[in-house]
N, C-alpha and C. Protein backbone atom coordinates (compact mmCIF):
# COMPACT_ATOMS: atom_id res chain seq x y z
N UNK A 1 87.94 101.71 107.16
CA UNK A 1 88.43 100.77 108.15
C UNK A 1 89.95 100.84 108.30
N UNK A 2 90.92 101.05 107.51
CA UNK A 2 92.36 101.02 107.62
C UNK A 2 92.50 102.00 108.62
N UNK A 3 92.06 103.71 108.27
CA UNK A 3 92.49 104.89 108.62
C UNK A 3 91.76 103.96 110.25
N UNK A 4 90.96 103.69 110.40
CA UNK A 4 90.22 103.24 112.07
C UNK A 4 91.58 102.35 112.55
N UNK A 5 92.19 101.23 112.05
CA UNK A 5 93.15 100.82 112.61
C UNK A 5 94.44 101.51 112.61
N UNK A 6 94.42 102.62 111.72
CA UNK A 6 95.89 103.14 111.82
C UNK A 6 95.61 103.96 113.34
N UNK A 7 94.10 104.55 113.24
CA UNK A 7 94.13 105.63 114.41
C UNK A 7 94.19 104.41 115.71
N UNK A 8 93.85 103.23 115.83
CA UNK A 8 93.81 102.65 116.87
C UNK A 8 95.44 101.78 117.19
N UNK A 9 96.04 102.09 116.06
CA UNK A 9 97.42 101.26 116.05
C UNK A 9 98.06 102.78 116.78
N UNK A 10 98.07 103.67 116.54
CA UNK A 10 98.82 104.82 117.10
C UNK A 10 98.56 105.27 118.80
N UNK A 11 97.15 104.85 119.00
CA UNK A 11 96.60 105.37 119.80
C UNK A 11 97.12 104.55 121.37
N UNK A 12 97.23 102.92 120.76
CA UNK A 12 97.65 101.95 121.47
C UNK A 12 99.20 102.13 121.66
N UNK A 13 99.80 102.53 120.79
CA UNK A 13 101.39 102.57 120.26
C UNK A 13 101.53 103.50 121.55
N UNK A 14 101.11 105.08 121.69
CA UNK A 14 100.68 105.60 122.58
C UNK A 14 101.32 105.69 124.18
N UNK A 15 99.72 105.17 123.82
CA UNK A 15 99.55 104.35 125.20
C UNK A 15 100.46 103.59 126.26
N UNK A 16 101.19 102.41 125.25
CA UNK A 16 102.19 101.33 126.18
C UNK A 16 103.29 101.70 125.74
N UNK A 17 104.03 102.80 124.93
CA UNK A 17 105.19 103.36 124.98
C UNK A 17 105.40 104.17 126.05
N UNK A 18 103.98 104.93 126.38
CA UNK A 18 104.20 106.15 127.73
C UNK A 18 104.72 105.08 129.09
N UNK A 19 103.70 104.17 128.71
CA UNK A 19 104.10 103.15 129.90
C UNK A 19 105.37 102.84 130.19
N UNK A 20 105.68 101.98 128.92
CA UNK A 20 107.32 101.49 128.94
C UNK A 20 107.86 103.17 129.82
N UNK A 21 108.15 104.16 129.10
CA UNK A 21 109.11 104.94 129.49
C UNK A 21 108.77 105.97 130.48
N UNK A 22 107.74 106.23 130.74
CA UNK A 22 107.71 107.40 132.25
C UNK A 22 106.44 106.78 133.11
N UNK A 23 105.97 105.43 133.37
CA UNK A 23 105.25 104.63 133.89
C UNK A 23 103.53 105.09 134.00
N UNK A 24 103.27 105.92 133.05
CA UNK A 24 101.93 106.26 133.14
C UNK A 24 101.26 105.76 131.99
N UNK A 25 100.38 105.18 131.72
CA UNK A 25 99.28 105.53 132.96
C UNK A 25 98.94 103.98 134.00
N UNK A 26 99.76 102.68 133.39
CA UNK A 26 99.85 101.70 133.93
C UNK A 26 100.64 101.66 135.17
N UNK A 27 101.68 102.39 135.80
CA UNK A 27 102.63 101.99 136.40
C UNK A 27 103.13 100.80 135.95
N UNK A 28 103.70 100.60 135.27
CA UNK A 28 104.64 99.14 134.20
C UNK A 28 104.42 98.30 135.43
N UNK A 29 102.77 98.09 135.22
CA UNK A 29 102.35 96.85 135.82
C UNK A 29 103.28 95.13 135.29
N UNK A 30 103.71 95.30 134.10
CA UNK A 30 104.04 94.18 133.18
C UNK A 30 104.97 94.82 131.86
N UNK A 31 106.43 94.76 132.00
CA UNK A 31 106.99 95.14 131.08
C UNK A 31 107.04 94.21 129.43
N UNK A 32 106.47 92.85 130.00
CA UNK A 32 106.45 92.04 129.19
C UNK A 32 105.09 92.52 128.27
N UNK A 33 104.06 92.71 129.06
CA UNK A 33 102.73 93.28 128.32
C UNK A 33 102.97 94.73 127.78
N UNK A 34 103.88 94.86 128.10
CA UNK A 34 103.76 96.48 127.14
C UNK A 34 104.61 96.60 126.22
N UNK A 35 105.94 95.54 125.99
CA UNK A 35 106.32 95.44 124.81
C UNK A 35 105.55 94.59 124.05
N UNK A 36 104.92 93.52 124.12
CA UNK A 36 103.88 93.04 123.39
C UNK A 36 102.95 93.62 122.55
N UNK A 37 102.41 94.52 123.97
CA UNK A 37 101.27 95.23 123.07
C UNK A 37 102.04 96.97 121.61
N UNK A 38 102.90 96.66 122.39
CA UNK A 38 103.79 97.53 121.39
C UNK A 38 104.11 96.93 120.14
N UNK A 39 104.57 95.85 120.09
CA UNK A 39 104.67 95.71 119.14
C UNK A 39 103.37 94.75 118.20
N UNK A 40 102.41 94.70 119.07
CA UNK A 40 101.05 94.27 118.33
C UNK A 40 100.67 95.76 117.48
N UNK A 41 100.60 97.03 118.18
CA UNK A 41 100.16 98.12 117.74
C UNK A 41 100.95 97.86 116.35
N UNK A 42 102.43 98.17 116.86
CA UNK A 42 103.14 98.37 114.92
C UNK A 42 102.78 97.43 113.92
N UNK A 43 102.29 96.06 114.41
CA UNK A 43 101.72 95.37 113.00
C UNK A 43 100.68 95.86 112.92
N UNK A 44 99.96 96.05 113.85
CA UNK A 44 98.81 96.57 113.20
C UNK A 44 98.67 97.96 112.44
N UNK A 45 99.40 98.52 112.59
CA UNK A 45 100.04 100.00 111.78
C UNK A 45 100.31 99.70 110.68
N UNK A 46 101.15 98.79 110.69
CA UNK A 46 101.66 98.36 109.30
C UNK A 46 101.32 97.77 108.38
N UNK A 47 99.85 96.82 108.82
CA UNK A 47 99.15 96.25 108.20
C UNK A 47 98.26 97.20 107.37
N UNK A 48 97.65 97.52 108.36
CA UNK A 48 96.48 99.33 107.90
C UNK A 48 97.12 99.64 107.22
N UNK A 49 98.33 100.51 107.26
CA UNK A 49 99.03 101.30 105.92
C UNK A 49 99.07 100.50 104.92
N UNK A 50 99.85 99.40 104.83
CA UNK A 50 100.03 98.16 103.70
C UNK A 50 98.42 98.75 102.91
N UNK A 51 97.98 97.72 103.58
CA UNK A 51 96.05 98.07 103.22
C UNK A 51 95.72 99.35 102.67
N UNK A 52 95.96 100.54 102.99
CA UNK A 52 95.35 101.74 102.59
C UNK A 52 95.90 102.32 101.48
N UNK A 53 97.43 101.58 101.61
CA UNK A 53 98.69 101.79 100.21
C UNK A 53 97.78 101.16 98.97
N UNK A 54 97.28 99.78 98.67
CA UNK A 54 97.28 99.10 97.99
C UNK A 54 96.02 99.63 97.51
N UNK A 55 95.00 100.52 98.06
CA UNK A 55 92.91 100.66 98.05
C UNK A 55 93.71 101.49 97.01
N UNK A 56 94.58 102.81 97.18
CA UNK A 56 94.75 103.81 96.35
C UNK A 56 94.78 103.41 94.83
């Protein structure tokens, strides 16, 4: 389950960074929603790792 949120924290990270900076694939419908979801992705990155640090 961690490695599933790290791949879905990256995947999202992705996603609304392409947005923020060369407007695809949203056309920065909402700059407010895509730093949000940006920085939802990195906790959730950071959480997963935290998590996958500590299983070892």
């Amino acid at each position: 389950m961690c490695i599933f949120g790290l791949s879905v924290a990256v995947l999202l990270l992705l996603l609304f960074a392409l947005d923020l900076a060369i407007k695809i694939p949203f056309s920065r419908a909402s700059m407010l929603m895509d730093i949000g979801a940006v920085l939802g992705a990195l906790g959730l990155g950071v959480i997963s790792f935290m998590t996958l640090r500590e299983q070892s």
